[in-house]
Protein backbone atom coordinates (compact mmCIF):
# COMPACT_ATOMS: atom_id res chain seq x y z
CA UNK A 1 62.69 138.73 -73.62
CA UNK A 2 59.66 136.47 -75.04
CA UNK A 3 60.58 135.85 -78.27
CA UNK A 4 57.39 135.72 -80.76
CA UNK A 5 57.01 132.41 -83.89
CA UNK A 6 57.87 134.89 -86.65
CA UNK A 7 60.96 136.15 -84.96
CA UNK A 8 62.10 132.50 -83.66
CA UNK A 9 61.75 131.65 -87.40
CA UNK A 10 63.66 134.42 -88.81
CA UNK A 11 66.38 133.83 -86.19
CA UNK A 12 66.90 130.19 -87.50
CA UNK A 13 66.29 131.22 -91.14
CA UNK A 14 69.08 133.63 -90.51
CA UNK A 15 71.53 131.04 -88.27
CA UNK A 16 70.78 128.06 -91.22
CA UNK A 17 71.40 130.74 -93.89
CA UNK A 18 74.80 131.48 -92.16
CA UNK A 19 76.08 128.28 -91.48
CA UNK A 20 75.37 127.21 -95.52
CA UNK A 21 76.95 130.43 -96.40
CA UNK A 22 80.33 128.94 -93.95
CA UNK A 23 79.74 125.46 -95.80
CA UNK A 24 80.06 126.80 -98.86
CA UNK A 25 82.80 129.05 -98.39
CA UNK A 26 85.19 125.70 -97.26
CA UNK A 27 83.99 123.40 -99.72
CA UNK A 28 85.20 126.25 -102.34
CA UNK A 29 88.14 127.25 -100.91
CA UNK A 30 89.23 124.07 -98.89
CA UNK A 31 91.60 123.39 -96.00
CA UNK A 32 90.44 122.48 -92.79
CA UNK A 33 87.42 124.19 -91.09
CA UNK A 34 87.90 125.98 -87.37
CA UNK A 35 85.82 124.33 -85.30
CA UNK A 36 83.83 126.42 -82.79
CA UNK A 37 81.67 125.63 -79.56
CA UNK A 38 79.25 128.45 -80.23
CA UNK A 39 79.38 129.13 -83.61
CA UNK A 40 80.39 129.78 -87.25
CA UNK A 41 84.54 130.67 -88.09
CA UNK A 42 83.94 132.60 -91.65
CA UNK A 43 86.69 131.87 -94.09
CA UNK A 44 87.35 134.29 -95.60
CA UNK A 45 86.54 137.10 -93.65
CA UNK A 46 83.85 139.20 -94.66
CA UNK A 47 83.92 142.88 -95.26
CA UNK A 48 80.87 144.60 -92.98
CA UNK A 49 79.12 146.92 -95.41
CA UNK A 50 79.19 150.42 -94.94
CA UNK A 51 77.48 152.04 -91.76
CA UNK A 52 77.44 154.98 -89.10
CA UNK A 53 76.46 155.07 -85.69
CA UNK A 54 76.77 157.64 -82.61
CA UNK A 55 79.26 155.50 -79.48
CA UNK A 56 77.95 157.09 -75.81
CA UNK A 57 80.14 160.30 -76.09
CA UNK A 58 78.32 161.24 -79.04
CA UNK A 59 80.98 160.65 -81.66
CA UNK A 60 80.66 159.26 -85.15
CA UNK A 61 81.19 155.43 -84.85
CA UNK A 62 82.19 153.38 -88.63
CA UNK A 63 83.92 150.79 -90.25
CA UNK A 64 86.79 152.92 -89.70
CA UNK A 65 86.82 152.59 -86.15
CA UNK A 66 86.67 148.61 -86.28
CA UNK A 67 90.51 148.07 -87.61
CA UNK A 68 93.23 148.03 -85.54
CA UNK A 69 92.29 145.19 -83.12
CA UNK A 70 89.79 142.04 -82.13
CA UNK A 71 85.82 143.07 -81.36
CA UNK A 72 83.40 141.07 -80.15
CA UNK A 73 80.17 142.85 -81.23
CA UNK A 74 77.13 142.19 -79.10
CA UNK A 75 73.38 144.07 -80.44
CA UNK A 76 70.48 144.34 -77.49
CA UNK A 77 69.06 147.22 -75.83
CA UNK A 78 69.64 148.63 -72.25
CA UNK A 79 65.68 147.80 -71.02
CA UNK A 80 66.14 143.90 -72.03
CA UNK A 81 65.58 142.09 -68.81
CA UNK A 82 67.49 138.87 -68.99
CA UNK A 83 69.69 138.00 -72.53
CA UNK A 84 71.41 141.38 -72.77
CA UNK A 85 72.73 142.06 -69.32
CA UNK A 86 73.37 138.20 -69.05
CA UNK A 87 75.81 138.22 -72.40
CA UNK A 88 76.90 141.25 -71.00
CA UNK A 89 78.06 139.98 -67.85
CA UNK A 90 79.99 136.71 -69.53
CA UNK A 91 81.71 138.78 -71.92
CA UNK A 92 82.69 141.46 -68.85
CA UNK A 93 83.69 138.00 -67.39
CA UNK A 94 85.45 137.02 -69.96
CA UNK A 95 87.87 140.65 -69.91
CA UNK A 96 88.63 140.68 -66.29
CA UNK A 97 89.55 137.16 -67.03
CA UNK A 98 92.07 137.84 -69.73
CA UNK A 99 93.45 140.91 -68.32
CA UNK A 100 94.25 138.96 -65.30
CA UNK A 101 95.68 136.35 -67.32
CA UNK A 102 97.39 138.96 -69.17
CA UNK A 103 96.50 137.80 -72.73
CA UNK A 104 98.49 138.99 -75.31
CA UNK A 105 95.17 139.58 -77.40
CA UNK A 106 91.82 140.71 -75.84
CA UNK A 107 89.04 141.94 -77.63
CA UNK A 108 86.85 144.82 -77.46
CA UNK A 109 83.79 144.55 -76.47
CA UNK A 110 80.66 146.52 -78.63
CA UNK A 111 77.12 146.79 -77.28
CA UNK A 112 75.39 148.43 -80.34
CA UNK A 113 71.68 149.26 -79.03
CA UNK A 114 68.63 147.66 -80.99
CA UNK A 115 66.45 150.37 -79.63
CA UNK A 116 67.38 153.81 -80.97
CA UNK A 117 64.22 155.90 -78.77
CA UNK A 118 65.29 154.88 -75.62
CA UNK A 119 68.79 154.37 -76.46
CA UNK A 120 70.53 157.64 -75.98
CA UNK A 121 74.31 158.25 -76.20
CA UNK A 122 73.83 159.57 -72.33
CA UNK A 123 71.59 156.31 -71.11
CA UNK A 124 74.63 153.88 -73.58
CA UNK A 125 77.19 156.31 -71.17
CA UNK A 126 75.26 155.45 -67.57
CA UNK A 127 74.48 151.64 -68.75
CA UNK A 128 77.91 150.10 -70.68
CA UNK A 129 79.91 150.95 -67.93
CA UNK A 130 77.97 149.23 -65.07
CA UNK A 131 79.44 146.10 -66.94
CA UNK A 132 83.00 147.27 -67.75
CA UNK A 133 84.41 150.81 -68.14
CA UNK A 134 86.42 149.78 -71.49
CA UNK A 135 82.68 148.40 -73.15
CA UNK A 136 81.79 150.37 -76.11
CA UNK A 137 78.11 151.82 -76.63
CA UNK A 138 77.05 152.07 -79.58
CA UNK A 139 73.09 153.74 -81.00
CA UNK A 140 71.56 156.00 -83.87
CA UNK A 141 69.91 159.33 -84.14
CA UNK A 142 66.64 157.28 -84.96
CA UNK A 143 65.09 153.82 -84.84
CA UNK A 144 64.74 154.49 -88.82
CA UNK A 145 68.65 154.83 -88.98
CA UNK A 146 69.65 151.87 -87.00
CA UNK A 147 67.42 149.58 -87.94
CA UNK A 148 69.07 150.59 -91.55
CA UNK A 149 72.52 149.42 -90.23
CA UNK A 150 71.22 146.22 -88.81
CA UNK A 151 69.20 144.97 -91.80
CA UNK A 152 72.15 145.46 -93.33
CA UNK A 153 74.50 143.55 -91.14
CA UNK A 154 71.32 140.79 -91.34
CA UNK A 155 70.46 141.18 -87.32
CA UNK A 156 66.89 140.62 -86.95
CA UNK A 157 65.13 143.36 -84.97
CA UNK A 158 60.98 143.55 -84.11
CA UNK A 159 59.65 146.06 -81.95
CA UNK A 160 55.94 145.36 -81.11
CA UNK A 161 54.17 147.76 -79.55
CA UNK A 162 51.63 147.31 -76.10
CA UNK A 163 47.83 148.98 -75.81
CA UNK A 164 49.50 151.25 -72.97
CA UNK A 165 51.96 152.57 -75.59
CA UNK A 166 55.28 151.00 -74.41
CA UNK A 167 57.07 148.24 -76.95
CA UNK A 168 58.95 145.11 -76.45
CA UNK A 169 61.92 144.55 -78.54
CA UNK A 170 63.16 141.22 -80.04
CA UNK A 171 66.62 140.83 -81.72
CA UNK A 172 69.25 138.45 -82.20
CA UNK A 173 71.65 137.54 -80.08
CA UNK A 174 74.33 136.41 -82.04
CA UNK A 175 78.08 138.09 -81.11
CA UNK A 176 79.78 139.24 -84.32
CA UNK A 177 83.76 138.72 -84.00
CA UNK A 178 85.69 141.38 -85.83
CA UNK A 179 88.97 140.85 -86.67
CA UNK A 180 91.84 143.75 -87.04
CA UNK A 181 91.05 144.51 -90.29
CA UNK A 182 87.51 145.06 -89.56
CA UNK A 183 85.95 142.18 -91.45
CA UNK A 184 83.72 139.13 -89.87
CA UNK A 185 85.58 136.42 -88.56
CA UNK A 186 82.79 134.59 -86.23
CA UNK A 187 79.61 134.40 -85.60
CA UNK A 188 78.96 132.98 -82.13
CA UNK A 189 75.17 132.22 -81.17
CA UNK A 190 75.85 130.24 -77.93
CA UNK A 191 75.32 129.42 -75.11
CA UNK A 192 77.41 131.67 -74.18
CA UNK A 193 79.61 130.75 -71.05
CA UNK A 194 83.47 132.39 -70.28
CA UNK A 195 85.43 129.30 -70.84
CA UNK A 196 83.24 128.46 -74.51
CA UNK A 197 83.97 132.47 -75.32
CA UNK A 198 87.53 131.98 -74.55
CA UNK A 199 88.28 129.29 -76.53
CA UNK A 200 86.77 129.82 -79.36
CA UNK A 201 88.48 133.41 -79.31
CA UNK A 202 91.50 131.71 -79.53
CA UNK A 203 90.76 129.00 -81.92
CA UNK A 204 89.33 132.68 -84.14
CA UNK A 205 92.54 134.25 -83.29
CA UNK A 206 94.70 131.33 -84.90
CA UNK A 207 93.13 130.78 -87.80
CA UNK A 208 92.85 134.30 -88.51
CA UNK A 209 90.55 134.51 -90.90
């Protein structure tokens, strides 16, 4: 995925603008700050603002459907050729890891497609799966209607199209971690390896922000 200047700069606008919104946040409210290996620990939590997307079965997927346990949310695109199915992979790593470990908390996993078009509840349903059967797929009726939901949640998508009429997509790569109540705990924007992911889950998990 060849990332283009004005995307690389909105992607560290975006990653600076986060970490001084996690600065401020613990020089207001104090106490010491979680430290991560790939990212930002959010305290407080932040509340996700109000969205609604289609998961590979075709059902209604909302904010609604976020509480009740830990979610590592993860935003690419099925056609990506290296960063999605490589995240993909450490994060399937990652589960078989802590279900064999038997881990008292595990997260679920949320691919939530950049590229509506292509993107079909039936290709999310043939594609999530090849990484784990438990992985959540997640798209919209229309590029118009996701790209609503992630300018929203501030994930940076540009789709550029080619003179033969195909398009390349560039997005960020940052994995969201949701906590039970279905507010932002973490942002993690790598590397990404199993052991850094699993760690800094756990540091997440006890500080529960």
């Amino acid at each position: 995925m060849a990332l283009q200047p004005r995307f690389i700069t909105a992607a560290c606008v975006c990653i600076a603008l986060l970490g001084g919104i996690a600065a401020a946040l613990y020089f207001r409210h104090g106490g010491a700050p979680v430290e991560l290996a790939t990212g930002t620990y959010l305290s407080p939590s932040r509340a996700l603002p109000d969205f609604s997307l289609i998961d590979e079965h075709g059902r209604t997927f909302g904010p609604a459907e976020l509480t009740g346990s830990w979610s590592m949310m993860y935003f690419g695109y099925t056609n990506c050729p290296d960063v999605c199915p490589t995240t993909l992979s450490t994060l399937a790593a990652l589960e078989k890891r802590m279900r064999a470990g038997g881990a008292p908390l595990r997260p679920r996993v949320i691919f939530v497609s950049v590229d509506a078009k292509r993107d079909t509840p039936e290709q999310l349903a043939k594609y999530v799966p090849y990484f784990d059967p438990e992985f959540i797929g997640l798209t919209a009726p229309s590029q118009q209607a996701l790209e609503s939901v992630t300018s929203r949640l501030g994930i940076a998508v540009i789709i550029t199209p080619k003179a033969d009429g195909s398009y390349t997509v560039d997005h960020s790569s940052a994995i969201f971690v949701l906590n039970p109540a279905g507010r932002l705990a973490a942002i993690l924007t790598g590397p990404f390896t199993v052991d850094g992911l699993e760690a800094d889950f756990a540091r997440i998990v006890a500080g529960k922000a």
